[in-house]
N, C-alpha and C. Protein backbone atom coordinates (compact mmCIF):
# COMPACT_ATOMS: atom_id res chain seq x y z
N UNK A 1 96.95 182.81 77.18
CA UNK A 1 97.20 182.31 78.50
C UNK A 1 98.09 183.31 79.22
N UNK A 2 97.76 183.28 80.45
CA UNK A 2 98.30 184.30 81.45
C UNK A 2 98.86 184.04 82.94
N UNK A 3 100.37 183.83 83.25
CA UNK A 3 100.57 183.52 84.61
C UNK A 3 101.01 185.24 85.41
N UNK A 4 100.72 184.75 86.60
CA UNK A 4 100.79 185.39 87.49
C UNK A 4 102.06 184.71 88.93
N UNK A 5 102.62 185.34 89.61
CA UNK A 5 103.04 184.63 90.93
C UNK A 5 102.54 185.41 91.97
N UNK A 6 101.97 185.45 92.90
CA UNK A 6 100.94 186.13 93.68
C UNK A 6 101.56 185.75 95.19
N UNK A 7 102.49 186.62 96.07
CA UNK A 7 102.84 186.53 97.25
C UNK A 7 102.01 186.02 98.46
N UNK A 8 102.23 185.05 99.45
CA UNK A 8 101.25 185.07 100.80
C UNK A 8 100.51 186.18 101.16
N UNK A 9 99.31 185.85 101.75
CA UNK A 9 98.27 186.73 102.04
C UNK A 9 97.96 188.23 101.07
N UNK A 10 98.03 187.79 99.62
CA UNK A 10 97.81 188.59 98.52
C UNK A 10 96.91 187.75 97.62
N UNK A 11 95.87 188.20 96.77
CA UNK A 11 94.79 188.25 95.90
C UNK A 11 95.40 188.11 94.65
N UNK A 12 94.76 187.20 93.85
CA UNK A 12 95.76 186.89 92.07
C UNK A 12 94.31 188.21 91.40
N UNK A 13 95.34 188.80 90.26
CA UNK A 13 94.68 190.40 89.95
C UNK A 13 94.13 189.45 88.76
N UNK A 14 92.15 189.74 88.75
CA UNK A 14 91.55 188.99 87.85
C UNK A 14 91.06 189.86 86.90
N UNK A 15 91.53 190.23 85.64
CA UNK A 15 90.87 191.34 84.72
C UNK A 15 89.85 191.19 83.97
N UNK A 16 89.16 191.98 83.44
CA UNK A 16 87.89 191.84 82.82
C UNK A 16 88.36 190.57 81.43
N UNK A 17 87.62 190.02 81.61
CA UNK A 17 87.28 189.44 80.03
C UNK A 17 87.90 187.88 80.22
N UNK A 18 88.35 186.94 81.45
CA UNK A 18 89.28 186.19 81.94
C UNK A 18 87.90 185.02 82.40
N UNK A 19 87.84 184.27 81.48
CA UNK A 19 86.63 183.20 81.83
C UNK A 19 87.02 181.62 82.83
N UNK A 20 87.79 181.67 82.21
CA UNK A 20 88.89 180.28 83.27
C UNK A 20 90.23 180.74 83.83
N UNK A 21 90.09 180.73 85.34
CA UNK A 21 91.08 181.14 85.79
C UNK A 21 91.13 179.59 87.02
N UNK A 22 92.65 179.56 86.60
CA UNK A 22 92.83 178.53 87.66
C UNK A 22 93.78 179.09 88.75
N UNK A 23 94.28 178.46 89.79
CA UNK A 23 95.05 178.31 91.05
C UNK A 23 96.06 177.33 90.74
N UNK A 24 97.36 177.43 91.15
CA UNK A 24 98.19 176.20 91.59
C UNK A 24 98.80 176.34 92.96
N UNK A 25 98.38 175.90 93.92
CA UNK A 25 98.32 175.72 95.29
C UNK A 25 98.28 174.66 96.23
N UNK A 26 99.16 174.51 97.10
CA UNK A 26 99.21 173.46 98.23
C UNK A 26 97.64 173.11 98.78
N UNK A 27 97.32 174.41 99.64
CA UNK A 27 96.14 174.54 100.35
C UNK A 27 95.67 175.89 100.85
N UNK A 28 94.64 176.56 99.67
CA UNK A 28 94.37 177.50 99.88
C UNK A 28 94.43 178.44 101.44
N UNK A 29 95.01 179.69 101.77
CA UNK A 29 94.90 180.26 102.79
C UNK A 29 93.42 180.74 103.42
N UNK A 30 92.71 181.08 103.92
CA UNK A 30 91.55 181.22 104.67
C UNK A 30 91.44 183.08 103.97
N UNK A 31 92.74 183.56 104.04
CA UNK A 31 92.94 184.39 103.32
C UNK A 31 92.17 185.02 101.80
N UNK A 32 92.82 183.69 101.27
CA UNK A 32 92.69 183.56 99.80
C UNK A 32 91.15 183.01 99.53
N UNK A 33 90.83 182.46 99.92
CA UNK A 33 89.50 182.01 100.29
C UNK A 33 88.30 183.17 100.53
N UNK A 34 88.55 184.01 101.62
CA UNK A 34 87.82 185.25 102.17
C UNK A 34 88.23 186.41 101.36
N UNK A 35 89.13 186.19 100.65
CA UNK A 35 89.10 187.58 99.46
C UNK A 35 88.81 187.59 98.09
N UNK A 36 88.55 185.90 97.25
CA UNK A 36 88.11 185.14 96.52
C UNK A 36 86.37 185.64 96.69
N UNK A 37 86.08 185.23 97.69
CA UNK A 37 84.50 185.23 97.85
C UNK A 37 84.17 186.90 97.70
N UNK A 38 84.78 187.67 98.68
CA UNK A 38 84.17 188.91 99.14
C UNK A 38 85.24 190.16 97.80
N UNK A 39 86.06 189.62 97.26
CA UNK A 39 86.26 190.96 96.02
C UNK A 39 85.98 190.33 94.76
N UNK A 40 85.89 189.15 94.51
CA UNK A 40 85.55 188.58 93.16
C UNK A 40 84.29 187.73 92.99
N UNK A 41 83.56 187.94 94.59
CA UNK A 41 81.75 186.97 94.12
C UNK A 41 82.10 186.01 93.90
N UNK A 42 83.62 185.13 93.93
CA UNK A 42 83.51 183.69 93.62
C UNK A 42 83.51 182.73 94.43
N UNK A 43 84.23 181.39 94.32
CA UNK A 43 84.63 180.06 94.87
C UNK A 43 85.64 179.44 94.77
N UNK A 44 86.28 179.28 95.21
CA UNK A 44 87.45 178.04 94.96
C UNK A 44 87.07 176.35 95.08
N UNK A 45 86.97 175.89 93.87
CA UNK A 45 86.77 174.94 93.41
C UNK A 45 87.76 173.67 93.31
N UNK A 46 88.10 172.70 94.19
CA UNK A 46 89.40 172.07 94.15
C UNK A 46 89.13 171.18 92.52
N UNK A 47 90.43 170.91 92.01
CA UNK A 47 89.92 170.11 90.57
C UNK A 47 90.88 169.00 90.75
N UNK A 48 92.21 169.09 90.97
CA UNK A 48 93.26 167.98 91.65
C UNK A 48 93.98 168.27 93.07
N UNK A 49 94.76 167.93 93.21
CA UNK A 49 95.46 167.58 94.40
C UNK A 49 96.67 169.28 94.45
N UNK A 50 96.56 169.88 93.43
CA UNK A 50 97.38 171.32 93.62
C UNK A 50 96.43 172.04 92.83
N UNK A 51 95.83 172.01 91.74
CA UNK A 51 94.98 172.71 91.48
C UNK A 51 93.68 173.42 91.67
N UNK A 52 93.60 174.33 91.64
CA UNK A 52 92.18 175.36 92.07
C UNK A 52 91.29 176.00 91.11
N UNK A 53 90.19 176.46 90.76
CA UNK A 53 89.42 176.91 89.87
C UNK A 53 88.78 177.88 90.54
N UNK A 54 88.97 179.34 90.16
CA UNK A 54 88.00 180.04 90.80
C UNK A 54 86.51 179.76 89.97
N UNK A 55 85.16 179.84 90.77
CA UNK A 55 84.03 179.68 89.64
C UNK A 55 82.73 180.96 90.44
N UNK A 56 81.94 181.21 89.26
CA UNK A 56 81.45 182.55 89.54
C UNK A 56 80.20 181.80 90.20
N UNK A 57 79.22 181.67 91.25
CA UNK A 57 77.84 181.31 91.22
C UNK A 57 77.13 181.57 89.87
N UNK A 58 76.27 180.07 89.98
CA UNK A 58 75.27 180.52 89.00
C UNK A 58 74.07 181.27 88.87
């Protein structure tokens, strides 16, 4: 297991080989969202009320 703390309008650094990666977050930034999709091909997936899941398309 691996934490990170990742500043406003900054990207959490996702390294090779990292199959479940979660978020703990208020409400994702539009930011975080648009750099999620467009540098990592993924999604943000809400799972609770602070938690996030990035997930890859199938």
């Amino acid at each position: 297991m691996q934490f990170q703390i990742v500043g406003k309008n900054q990207l959490p650094e996702i390294t090779n080989g990292f199959t479940d990666i979660f978020l703990f977050l208020f409400e994702p930034s539009d930011f975080l969202k648009a750099g999620v999709e467009k540098v990592y091909n993924s999604k943000l997936q809400q799972v609770d009320d602070f938690l996030w899941k990035i997930t890859k398309p199938n």
